[in-house]
N, C-alpha and C. Protein backbone atom coordinates (compact mmCIF):
# COMPACT_ATOMS: atom_id res chain seq x y z
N UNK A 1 -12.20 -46.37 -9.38
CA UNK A 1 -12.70 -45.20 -10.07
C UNK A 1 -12.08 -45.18 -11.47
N UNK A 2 -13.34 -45.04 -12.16
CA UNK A 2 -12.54 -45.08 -14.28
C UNK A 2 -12.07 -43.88 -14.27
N UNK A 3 -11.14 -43.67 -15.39
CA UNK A 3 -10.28 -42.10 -15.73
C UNK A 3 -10.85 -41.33 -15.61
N UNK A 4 -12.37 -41.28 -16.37
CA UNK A 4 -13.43 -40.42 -16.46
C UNK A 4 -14.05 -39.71 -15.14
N UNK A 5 -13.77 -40.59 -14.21
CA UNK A 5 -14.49 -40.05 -12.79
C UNK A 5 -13.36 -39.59 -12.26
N UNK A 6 -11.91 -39.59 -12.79
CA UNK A 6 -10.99 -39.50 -11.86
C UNK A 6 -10.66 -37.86 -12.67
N UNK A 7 -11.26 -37.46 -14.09
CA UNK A 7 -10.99 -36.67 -14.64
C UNK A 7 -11.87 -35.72 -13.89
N UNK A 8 -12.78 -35.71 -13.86
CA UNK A 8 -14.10 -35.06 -13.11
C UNK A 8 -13.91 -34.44 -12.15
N UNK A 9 -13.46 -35.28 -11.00
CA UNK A 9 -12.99 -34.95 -9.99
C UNK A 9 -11.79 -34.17 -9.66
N UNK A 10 -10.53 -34.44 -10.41
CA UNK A 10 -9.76 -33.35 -10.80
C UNK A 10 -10.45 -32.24 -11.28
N UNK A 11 -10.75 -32.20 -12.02
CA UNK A 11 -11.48 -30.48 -12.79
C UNK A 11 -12.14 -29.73 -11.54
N UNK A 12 -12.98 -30.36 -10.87
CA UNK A 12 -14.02 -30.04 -9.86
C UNK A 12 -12.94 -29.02 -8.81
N UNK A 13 -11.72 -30.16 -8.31
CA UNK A 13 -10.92 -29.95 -7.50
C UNK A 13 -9.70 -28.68 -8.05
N UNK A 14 -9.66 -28.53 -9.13
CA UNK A 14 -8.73 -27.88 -9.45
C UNK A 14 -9.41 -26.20 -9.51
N UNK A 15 -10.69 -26.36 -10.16
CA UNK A 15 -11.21 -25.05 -10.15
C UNK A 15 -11.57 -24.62 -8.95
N UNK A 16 -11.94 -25.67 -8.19
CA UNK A 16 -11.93 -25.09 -6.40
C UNK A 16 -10.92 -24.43 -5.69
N UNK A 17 -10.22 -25.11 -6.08
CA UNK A 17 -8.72 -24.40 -5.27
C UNK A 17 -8.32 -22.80 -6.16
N UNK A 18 -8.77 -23.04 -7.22
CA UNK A 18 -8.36 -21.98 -8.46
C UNK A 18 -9.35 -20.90 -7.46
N UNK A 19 -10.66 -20.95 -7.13
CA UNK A 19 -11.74 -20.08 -7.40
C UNK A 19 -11.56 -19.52 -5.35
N UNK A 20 -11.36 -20.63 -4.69
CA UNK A 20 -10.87 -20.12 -3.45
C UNK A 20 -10.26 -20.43 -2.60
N UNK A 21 -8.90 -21.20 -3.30
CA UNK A 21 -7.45 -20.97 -2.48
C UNK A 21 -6.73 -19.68 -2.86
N UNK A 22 -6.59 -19.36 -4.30
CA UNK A 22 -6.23 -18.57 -4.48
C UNK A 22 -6.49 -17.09 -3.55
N UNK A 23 -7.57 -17.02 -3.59
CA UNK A 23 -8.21 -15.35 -2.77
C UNK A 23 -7.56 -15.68 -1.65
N UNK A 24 -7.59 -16.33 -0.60
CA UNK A 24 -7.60 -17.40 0.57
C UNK A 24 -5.72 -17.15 0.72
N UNK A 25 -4.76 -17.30 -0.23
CA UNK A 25 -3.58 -17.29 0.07
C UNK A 25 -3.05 -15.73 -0.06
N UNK A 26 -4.00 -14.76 -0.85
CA UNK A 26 -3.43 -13.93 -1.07
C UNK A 26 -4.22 -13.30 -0.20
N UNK A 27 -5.24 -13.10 0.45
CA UNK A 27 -5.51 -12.53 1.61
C UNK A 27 -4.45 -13.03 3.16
N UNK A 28 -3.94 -14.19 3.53
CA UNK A 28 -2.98 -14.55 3.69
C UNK A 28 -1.56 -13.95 3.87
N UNK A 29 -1.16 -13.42 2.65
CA UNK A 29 -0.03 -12.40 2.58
C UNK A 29 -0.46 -11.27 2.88
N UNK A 30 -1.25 -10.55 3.14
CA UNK A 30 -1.87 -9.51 3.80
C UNK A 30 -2.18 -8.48 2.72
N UNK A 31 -2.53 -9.05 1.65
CA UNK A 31 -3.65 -8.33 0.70
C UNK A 31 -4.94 -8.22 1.13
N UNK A 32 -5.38 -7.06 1.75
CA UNK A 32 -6.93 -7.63 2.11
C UNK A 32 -7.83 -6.37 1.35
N UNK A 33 -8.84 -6.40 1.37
CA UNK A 33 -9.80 -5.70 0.59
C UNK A 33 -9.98 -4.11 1.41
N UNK A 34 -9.60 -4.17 2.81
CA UNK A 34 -9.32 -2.69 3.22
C UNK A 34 -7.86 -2.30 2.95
N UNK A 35 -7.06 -3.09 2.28
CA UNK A 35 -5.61 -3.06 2.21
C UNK A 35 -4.70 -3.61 2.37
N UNK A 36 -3.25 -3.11 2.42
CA UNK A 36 -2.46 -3.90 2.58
C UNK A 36 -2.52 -3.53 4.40
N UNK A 37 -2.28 -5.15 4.81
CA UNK A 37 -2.09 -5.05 6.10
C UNK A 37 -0.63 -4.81 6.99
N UNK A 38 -0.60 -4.25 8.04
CA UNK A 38 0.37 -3.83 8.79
C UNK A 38 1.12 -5.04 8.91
N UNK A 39 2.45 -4.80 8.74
CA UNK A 39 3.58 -5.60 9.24
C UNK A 39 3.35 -7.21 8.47
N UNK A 40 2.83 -7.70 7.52
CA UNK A 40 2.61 -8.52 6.66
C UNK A 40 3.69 -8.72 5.96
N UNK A 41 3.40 -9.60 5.19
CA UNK A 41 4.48 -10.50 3.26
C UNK A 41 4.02 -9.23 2.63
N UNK A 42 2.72 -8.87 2.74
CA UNK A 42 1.94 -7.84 1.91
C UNK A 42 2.80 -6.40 1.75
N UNK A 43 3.17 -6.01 3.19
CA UNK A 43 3.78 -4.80 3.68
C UNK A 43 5.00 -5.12 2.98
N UNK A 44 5.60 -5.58 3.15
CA UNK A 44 7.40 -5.75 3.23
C UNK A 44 7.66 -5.54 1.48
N UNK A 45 6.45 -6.57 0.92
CA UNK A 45 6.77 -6.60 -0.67
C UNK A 45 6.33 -4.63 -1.30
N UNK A 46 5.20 -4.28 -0.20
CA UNK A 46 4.83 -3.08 -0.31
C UNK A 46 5.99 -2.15 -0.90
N UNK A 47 6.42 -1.83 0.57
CA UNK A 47 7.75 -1.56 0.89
C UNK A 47 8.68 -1.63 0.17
N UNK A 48 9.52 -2.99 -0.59
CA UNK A 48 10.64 -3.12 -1.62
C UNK A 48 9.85 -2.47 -3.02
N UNK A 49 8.93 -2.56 -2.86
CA UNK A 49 8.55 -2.46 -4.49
C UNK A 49 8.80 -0.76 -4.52
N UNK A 50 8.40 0.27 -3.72
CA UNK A 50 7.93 1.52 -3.23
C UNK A 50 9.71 2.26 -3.52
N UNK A 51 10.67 1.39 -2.46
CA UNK A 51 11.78 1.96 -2.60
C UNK A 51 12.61 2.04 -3.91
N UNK A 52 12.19 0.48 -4.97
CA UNK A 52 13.30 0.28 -6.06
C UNK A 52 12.36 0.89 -6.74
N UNK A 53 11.12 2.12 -6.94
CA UNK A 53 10.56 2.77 -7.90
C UNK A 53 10.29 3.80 -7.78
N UNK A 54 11.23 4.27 -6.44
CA UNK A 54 11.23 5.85 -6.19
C UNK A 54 10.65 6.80 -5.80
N UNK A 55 9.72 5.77 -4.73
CA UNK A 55 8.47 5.81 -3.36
C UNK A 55 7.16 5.53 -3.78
N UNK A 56 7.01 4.70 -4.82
CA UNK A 56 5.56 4.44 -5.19
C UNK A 56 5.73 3.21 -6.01
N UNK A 57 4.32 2.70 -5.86
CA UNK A 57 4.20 1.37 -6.22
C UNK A 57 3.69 1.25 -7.73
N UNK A 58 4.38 0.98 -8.82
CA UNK A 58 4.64 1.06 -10.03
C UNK A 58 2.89 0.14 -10.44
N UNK A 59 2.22 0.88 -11.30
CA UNK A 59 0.94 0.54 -11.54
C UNK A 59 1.77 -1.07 -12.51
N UNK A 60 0.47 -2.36 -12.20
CA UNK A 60 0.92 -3.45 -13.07
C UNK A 60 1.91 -4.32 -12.44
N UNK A 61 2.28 -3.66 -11.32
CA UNK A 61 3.38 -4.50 -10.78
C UNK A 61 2.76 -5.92 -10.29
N UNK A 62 3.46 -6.78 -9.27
CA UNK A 62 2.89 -7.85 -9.13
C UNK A 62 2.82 -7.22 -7.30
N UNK A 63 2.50 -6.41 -6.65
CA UNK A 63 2.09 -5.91 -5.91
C UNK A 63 0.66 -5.34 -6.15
N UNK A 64 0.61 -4.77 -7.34
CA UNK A 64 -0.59 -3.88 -7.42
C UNK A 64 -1.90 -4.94 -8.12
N UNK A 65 -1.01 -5.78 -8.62
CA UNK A 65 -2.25 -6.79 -9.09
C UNK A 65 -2.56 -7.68 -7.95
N UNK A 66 -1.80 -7.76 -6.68
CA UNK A 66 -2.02 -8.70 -5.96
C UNK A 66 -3.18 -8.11 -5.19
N UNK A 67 -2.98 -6.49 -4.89
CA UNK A 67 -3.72 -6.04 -4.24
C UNK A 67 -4.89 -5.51 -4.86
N UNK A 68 -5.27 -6.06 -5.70
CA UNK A 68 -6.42 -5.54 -6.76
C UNK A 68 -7.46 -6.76 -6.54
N UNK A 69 -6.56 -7.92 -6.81
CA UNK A 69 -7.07 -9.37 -6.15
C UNK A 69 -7.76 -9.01 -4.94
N UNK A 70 -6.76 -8.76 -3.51
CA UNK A 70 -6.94 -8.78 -2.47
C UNK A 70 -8.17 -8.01 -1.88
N UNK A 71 -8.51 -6.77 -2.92
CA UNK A 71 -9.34 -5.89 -2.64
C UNK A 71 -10.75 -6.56 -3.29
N UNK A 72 -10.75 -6.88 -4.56
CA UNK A 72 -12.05 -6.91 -5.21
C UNK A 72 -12.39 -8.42 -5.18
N UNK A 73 -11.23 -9.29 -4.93
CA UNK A 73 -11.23 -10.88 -5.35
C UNK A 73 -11.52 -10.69 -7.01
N UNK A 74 -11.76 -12.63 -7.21
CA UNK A 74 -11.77 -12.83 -8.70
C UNK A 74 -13.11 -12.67 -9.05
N UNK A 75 -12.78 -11.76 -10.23
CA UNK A 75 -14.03 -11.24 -10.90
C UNK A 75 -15.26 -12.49 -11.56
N UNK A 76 -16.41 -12.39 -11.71
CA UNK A 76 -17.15 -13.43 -12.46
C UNK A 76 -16.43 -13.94 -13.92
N UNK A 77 -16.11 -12.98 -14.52
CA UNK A 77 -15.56 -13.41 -15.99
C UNK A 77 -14.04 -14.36 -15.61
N UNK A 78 -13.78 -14.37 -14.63
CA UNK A 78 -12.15 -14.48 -14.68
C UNK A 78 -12.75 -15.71 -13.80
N UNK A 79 -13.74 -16.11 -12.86
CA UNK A 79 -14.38 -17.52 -12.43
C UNK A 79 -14.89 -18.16 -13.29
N UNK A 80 -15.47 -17.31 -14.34
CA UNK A 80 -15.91 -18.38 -15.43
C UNK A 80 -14.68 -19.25 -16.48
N UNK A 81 -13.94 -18.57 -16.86
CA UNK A 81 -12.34 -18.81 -17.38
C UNK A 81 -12.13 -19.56 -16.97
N UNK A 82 -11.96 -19.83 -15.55
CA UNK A 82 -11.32 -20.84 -14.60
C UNK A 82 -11.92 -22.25 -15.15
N UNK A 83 -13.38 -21.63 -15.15
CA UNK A 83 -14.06 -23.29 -14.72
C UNK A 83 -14.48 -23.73 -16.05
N UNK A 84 -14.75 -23.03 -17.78
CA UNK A 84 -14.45 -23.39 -18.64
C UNK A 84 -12.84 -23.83 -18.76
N UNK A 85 -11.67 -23.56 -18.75
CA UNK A 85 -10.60 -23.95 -19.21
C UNK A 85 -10.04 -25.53 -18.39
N UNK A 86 -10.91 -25.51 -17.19
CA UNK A 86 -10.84 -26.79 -16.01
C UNK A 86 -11.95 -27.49 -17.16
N UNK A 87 -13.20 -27.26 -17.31
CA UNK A 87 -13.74 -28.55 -17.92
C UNK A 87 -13.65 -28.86 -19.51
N UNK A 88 -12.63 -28.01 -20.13
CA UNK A 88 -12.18 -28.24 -21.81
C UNK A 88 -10.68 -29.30 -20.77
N UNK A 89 -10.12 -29.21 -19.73
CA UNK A 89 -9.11 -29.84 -19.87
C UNK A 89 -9.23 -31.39 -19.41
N UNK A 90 -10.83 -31.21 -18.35
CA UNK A 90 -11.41 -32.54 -17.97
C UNK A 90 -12.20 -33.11 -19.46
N UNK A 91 -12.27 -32.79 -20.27
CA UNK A 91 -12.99 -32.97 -21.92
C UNK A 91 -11.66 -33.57 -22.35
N UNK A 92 -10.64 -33.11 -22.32
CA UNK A 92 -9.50 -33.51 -23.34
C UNK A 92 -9.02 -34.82 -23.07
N UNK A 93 -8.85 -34.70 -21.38
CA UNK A 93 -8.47 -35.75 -20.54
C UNK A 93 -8.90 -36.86 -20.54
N UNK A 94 -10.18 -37.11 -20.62
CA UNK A 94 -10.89 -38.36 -20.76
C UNK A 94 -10.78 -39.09 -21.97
């Protein structure tokens, strides 16, 4: 396989995993779109974040974006990002 096909195939592969491993790991930690799930990575981080901010989960945190993920997944504009910045880097690459 020439660079070019090997570039391709990276890009292909990278925005895949970008577009749904990502959702896939963070549903996983128990971000899910009805919530954070009981007794989860999700809960516990819930939990620490809640206590060191004085019972609530500080808007922006990396809790609240996880669960923003977890709830809505990745938006179209933010899939398109992905898969332009994957094929400017399969462009550069070759």
């Amino acid at each position: 396989m020439d660079s070019a096909a090997r570039a391709l195939v990276g890009t292909v592969v990278g925005a895949g995993v970008a577009c749904v491993g990502i959702p896939a790991v963070v549903a996983a930690l128990g971000f899910t779109a009805g919530g954070i799930a009981a007794g989860s990575v999700a809960a516990k981080m819930m939990s620490a974040s809640a206590i060191a901010n004085g019972g609530g989960v500080a808007a922006g945190s990396i809790v609240a974006v996880l669960q923003s993920l977890g709830a809505a997944g990745l938006s179209a504009a933010t899939k398109f990002a992905m898969a332009a910045g994957a094929a400017a880097l399969g462009a550069i690459i070759r």
